[in-house]
Protein backbone atom coordinates (compact mmCIF):
# COMPACT_ATOMS: atom_id res chain seq x y z
CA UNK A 1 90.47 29.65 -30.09
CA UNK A 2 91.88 32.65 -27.80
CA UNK A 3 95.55 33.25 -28.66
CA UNK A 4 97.47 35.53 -26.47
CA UNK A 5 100.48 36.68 -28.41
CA UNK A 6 104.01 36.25 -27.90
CA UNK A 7 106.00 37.36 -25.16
CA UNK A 8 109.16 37.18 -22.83
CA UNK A 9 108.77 37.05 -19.62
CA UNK A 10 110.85 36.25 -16.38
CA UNK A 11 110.15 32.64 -15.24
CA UNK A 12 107.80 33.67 -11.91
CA UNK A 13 106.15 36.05 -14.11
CA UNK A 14 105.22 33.48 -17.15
CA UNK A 15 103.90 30.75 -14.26
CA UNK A 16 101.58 33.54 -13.12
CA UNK A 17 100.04 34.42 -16.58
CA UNK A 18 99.51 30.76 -16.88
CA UNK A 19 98.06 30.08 -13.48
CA UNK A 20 96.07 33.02 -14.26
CA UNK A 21 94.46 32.03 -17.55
CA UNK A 22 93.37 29.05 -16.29
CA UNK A 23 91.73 31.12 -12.98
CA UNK A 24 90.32 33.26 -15.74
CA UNK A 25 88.81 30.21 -17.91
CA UNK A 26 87.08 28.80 -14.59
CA UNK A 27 85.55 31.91 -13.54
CA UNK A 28 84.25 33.42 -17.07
CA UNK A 29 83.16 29.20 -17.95
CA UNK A 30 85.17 30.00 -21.24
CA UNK A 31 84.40 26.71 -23.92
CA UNK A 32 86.93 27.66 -26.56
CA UNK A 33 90.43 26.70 -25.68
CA UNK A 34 92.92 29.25 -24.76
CA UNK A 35 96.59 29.21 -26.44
CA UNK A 36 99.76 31.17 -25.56
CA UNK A 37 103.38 30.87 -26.88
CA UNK A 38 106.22 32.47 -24.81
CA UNK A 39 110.10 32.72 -23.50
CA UNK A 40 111.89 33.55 -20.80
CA UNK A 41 114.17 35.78 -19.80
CA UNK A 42 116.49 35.34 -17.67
CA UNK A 43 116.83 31.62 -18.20
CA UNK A 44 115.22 29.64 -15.85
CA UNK A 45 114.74 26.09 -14.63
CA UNK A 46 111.08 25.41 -13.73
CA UNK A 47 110.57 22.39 -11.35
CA UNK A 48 107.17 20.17 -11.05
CA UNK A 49 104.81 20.97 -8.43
CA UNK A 50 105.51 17.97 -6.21
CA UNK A 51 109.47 18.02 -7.20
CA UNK A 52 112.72 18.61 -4.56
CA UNK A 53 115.32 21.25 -5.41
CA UNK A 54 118.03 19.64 -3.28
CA UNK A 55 119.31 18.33 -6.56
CA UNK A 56 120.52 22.02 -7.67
CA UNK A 57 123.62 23.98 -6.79
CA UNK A 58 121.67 27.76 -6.24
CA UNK A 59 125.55 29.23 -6.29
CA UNK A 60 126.50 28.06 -9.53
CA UNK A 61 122.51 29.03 -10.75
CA UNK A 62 123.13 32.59 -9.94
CA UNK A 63 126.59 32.49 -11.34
CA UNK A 64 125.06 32.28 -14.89
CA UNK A 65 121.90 34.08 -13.71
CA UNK A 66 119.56 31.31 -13.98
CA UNK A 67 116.34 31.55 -12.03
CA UNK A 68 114.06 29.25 -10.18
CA UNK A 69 110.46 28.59 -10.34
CA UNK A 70 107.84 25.91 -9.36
CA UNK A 71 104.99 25.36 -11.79
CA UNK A 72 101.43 24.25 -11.34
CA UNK A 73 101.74 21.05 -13.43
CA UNK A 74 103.71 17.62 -12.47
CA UNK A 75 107.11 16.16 -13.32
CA UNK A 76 110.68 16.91 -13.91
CA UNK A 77 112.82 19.79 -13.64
CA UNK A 78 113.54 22.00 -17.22
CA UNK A 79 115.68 24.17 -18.35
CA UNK A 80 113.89 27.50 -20.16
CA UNK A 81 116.32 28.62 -22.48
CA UNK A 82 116.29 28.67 -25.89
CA UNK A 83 112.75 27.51 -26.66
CA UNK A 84 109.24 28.05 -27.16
CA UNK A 85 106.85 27.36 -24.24
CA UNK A 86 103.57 26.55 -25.14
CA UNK A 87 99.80 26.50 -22.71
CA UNK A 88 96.80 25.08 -23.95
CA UNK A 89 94.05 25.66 -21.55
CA UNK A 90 90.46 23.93 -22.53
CA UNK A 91 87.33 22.81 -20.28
CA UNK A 92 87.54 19.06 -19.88
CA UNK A 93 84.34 18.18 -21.93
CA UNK A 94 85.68 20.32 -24.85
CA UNK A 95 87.64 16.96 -25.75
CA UNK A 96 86.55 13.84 -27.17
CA UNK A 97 88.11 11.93 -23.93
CA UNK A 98 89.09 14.76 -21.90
CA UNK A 99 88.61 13.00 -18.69
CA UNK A 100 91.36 10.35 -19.89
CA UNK A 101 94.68 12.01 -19.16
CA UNK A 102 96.57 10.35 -21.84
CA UNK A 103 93.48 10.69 -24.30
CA UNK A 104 93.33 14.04 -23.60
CA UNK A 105 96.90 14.97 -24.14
CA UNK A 106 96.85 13.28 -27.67
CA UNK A 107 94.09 15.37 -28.52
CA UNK A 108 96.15 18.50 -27.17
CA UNK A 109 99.04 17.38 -28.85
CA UNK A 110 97.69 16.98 -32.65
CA UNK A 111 97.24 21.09 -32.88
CA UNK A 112 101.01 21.13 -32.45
CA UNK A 113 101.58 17.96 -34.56
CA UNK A 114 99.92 19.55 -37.38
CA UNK A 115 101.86 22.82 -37.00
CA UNK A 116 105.19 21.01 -36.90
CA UNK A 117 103.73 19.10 -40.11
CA UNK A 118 103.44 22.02 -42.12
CA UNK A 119 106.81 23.12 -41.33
CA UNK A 120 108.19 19.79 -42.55
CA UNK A 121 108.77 18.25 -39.22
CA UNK A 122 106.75 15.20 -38.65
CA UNK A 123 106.04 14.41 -34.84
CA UNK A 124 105.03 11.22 -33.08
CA UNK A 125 103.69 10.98 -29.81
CA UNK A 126 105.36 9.13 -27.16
CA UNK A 127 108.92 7.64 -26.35
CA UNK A 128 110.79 4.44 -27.41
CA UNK A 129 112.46 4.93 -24.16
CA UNK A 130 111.07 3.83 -20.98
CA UNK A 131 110.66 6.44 -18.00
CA UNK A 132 114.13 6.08 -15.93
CA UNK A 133 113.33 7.75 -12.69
CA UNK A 134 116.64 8.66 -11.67
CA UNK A 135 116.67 11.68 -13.94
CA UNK A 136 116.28 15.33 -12.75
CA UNK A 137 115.98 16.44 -16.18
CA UNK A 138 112.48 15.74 -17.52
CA UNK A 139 113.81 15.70 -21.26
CA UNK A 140 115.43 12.61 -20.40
CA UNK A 141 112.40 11.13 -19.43
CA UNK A 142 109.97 9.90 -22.17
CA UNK A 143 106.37 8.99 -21.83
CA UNK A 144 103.36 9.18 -23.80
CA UNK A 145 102.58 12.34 -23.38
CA UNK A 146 105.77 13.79 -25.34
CA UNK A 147 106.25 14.52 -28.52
CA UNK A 148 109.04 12.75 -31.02
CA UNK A 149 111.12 13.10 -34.30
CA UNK A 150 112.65 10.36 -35.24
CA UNK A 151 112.17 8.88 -31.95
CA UNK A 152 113.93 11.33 -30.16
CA UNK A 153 112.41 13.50 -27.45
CA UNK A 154 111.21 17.18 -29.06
CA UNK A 155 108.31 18.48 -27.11
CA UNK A 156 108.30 17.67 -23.45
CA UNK A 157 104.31 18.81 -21.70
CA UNK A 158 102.72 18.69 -18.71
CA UNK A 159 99.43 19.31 -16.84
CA UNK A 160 97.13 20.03 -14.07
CA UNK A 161 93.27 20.24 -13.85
CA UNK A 162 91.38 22.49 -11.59
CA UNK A 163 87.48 22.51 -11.43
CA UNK A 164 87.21 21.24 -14.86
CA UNK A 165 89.80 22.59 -16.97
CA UNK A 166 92.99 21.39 -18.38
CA UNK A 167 96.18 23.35 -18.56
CA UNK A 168 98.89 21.63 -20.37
CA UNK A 169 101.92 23.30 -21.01
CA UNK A 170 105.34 22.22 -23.00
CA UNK A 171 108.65 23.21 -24.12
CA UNK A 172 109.29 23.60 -27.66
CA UNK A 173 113.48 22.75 -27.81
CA UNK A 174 114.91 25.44 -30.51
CA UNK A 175 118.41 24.43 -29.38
CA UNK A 176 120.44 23.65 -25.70
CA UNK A 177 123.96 24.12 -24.32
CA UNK A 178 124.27 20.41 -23.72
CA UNK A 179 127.98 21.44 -21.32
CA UNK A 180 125.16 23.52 -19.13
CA UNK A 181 122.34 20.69 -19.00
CA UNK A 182 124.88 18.05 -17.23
CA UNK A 183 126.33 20.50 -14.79
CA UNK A 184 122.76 21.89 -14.08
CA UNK A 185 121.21 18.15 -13.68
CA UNK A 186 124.60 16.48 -12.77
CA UNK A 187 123.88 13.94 -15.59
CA UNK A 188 125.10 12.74 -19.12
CA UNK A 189 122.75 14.27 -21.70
CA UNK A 190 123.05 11.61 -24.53
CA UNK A 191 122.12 13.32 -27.71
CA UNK A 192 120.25 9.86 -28.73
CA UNK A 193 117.98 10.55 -26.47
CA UNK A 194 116.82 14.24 -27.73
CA UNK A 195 116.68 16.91 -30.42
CA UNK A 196 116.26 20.71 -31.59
CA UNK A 197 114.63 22.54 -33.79
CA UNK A 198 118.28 23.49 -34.83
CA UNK A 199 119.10 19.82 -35.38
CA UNK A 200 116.13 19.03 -37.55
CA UNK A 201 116.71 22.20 -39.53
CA UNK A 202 118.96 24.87 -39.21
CA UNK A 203 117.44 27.06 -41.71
CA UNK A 204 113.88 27.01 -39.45
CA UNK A 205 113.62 30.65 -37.27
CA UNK A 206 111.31 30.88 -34.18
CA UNK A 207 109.71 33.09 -35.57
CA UNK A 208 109.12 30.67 -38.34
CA UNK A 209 107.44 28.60 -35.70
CA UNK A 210 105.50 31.32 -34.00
CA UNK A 211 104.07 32.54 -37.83
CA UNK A 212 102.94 28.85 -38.25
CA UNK A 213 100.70 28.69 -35.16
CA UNK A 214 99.42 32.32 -35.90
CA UNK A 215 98.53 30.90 -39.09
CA UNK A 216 96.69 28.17 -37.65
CA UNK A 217 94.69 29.65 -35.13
CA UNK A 218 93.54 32.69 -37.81
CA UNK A 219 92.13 29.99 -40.18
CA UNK A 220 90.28 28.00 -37.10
């Protein structure tokens, strides 16, 4: 595995390095997956490649310097805040049933399951809720393809494929300003519905987290 250490980076410039990785994966025909962790900074709301802004106020966005940026993969809007982001990029045939989506993001999903495990955080995939479309805010959205403690929404991914590869990439919630995700998204965040690092364990660091996957990758 190719791990491409930790860094903070504004929102337009951590779509780039993704979009760019996977550009760089196609062209060199690289077999072993690629995996990055990173932040962002300023805070920023990323919105899915097909999605509408006409949802967000820009004024009050600037007012608490929040930026804007599209990404490459599907679904909701999120806010980047005070998280981890992860991308996994792979070929297709690398995986068992890479050419399934939801196969394939199981089989994405277990590296981070069984970093979360060691930590003491045991993850499921997939929602008990059903996908309510009327949400902006892709956290309140569950589907198969996130992961769960408790049965509450934790890890929220995504991803596109381009000439054989797979980038998936996720948000790792360390905490949120719930007052700032329902006048962002203009909708109740019900605290049923998802969690934090910070709410499973306050004692648990980021770097904590970041240390964990390190470890993982240097014993692959």
């Amino acid at each position: 595995m190719i791990f491409v250490p930790f860094e903070t980076k504004t929102g337009a410039e951590n779509m780039q390095i993704d979009s760019d990785l996977l550009d760089y994966a196609i062209k060199e025909q690289i077999q072993e997956p690629i995996f990055r962790l990173y932040a962002w900074e300023p805070a920023c709301i990323s919105l899915g490649r097909n999605q509408k802004d006409d949802f967000l106020d820009f004024e009050f966005l600037k007012s608490k310097n929040i930026d804007v940026v599209k990404r490459l993969t599907g679904g909701r809007a999120l806010l980047h805040d005070n998280e981890i982001t992860y991308s996994y990029i792979c070929p297709v045939t690398s995986l068992k049933n890479g050419s399934n989506v939801t196969e394939s993001y199981k089989e994405i999903c277990q590296f981070l399951i069984n970093g979360f495990k060691k930590l003491g955080i045991e993850l499921t995939l997939g929602g008990e809720k059903g996908v309510n479309t009327k949400f902006d805010y892709c956290m309140l959205i569950s589907t198969g393809a996130d992961l769960c403690y408790k049965g509450k929404k934790f890890i929220g991914s995504a991803q596109c494929r381009k000439e054989g590869y797979i980038l998936q990439h996720g948000s790792i919630l360390y905490d949120y300003d719930r007052n700032l995700l329902e006048e962002i998204f203009n909708e109740k965040v019900e605290t049923d519905s998802i969690i934090s690092v910070k709410e499973i364990n306050p004692n648990l660091t980021k770097q904590d987290i970041l240390n964990i996957f390190c470890e993982n990758i240097a014993n692959k």
